[in-house]
C-alpha atoms as a PDB file:
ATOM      1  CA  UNK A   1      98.784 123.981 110.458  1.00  0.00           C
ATOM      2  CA  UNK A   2      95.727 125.349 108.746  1.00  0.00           C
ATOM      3  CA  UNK A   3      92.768 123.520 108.519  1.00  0.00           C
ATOM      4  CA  UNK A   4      93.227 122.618 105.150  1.00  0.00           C
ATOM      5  CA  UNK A   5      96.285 120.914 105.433  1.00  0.00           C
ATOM      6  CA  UNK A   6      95.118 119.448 108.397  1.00  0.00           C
ATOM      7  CA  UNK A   7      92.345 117.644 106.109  1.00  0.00           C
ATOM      8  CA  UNK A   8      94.546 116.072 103.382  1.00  0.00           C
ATOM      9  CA  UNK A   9      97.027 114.415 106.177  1.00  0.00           C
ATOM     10  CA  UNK A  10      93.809 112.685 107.733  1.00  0.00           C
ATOM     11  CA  UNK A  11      92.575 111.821 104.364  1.00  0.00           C
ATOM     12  CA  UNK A  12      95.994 110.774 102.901  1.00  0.00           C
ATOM     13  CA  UNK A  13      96.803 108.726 106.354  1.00  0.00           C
ATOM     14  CA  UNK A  14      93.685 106.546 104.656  1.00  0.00           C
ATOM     15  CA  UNK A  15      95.266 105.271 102.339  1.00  0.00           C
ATOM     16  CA  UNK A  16      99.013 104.496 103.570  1.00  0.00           C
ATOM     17  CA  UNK A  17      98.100 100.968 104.487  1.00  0.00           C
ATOM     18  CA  UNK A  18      96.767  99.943 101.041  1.00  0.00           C
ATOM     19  CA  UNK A  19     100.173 101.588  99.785  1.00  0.00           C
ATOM     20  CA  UNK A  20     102.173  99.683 102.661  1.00  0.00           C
ATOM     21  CA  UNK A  21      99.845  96.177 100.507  1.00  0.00           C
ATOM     22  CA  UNK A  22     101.147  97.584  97.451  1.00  0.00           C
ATOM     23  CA  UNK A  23     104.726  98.141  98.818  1.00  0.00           C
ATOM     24  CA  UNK A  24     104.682  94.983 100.432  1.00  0.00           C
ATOM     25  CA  UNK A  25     104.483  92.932  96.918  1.00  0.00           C
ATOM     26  CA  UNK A  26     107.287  95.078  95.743  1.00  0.00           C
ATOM     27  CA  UNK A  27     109.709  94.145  99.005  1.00  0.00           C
ATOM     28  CA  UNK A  28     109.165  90.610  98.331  1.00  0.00           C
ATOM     29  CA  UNK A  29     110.051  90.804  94.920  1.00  0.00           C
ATOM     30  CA  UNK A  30     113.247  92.738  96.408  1.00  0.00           C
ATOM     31  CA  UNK A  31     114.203  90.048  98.746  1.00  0.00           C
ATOM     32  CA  UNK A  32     113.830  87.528  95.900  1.00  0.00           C
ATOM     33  CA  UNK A  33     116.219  89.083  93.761  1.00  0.00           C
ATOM     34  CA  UNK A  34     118.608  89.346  96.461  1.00  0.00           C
ATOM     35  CA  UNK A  35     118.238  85.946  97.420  1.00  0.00           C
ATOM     36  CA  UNK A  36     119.082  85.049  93.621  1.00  0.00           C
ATOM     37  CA  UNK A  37     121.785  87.362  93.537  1.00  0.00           C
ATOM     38  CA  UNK A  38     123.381  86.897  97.047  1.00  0.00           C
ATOM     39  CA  UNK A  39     123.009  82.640  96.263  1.00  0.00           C
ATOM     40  CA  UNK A  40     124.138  82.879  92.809  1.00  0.00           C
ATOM     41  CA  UNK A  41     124.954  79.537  91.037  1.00  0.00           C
ATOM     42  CA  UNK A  42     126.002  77.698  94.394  1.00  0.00           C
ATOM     43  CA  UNK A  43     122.810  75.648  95.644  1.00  0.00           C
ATOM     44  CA  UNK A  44     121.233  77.358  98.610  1.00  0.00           C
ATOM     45  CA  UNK A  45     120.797  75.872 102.181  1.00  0.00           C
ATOM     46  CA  UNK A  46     117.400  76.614 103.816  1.00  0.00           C
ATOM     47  CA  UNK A  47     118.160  76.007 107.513  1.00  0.00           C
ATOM     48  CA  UNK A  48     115.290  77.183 110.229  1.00  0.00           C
ATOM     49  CA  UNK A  49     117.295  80.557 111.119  1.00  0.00           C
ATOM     50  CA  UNK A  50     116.809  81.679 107.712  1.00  0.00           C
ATOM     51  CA  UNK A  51     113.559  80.953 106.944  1.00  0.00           C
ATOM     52  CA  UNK A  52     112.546  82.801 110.110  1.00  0.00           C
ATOM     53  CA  UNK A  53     114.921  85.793 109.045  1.00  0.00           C
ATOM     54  CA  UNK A  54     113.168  86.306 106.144  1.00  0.00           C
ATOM     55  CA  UNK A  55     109.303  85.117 107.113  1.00  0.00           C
ATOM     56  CA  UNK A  56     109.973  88.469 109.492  1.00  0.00           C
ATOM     57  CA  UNK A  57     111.804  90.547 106.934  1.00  0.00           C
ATOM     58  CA  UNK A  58     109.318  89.933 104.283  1.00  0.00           C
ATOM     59  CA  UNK A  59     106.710  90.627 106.904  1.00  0.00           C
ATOM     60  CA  UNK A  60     107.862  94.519 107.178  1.00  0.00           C
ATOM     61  CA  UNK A  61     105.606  96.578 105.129  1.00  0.00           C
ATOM     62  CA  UNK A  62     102.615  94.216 106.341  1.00  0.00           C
ATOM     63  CA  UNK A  63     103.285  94.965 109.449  1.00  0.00           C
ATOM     64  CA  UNK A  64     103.763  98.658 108.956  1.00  0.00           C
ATOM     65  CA  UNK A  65     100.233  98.684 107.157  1.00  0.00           C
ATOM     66  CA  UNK A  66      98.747  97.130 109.774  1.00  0.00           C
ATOM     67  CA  UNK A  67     100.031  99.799 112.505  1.00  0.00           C
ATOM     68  CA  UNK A  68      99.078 102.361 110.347  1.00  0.00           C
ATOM     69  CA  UNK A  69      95.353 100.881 109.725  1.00  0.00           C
ATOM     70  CA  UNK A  70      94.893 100.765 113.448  1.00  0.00           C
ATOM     71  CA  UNK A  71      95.917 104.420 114.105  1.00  0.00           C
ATOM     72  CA  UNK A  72      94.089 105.777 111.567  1.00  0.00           C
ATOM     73  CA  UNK A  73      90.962 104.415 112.650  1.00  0.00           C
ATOM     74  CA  UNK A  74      91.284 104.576 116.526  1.00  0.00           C
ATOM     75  CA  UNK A  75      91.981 108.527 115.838  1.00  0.00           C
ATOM     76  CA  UNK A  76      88.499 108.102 113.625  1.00  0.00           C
ATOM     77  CA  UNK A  77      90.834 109.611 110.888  1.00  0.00           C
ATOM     78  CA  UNK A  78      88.817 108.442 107.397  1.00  0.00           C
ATOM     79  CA  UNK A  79      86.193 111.299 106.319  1.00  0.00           C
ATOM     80  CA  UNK A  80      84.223 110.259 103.384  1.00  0.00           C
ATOM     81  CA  UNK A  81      83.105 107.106 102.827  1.00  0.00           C
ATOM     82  CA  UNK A  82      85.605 106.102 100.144  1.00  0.00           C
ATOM     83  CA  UNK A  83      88.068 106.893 103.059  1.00  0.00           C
ATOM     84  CA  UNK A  84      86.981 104.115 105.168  1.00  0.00           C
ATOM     85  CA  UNK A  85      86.462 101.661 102.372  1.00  0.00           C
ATOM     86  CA  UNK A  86      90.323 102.417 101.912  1.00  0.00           C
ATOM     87  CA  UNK A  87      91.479 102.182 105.186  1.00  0.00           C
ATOM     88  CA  UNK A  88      89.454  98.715 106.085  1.00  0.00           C
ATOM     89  CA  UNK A  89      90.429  96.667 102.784  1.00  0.00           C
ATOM     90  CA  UNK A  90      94.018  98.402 102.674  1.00  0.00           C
ATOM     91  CA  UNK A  91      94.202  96.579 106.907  1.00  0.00           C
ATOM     92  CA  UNK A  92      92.758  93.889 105.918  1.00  0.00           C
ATOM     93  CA  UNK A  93      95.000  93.207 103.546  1.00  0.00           C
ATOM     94  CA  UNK A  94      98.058  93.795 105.310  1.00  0.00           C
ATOM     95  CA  UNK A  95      96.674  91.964 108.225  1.00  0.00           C
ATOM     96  CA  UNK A  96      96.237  88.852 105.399  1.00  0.00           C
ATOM     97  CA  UNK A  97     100.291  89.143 104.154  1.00  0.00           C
ATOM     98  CA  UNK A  98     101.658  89.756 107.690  1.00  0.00           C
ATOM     99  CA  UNK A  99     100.325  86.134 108.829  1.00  0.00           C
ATOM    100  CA  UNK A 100     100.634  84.405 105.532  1.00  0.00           C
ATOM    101  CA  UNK A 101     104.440  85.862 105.803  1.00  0.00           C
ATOM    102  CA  UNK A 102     105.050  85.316 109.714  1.00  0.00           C
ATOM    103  CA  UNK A 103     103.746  81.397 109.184  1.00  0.00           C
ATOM    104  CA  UNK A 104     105.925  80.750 106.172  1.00  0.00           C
ATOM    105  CA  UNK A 105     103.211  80.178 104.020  1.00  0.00           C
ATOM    106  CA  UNK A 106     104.096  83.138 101.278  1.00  0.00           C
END
């Protein structure tokens, strides 16, 4: 790899966990609208094996974001200043949805 390329993947790795936050609001939407679908009309039954099924499903991307956040910046992968801005709220936030969706509180 030239050095050049080299350079964008470190600055691009930045900024995958604030897209893992973003993708994370999308997969929850996704899981609701299979819930509806999969449920249809017939009232659903919330038993303690499916809420922990999907508290750790929903939890994906979050978690994701977070493993990605703590590469990035143990391999001291951020350049600018922007970079690291990115990288810390983008963690942060995934750090944020992975516990409020592991305790069943999203």
């Amino acid at each position: 790899m030239s050095d050049a390329s080299t350079r964008r993947l470190k600055r691009i790795a930045c900024y995958l966990p604030a897209a893992a936050l973003v993708l994370e609001f999308v997969w929850i939407f996704l899981l609701f609208i299979a819930l509806v679908i999969s449920v249809g009309d017939t009232p659903y039954v919330n038993t303690p094996d499916k809420s922990n099924f999907f508290s750790w499903l929903s939890a994906v991307p979050a978690g994701v974001g977070v493993l990605f956040g703590l590469i990035a910046a143990l391999l001291r992968l951020p350049v600018k200043t922007v970079d690291w801005i990115f990288l810390i709220a983008g963690s942060a936030g995934c750090v944020g949805l992975f516990f409020l969706c592991t305790n069943g509180i999203w």
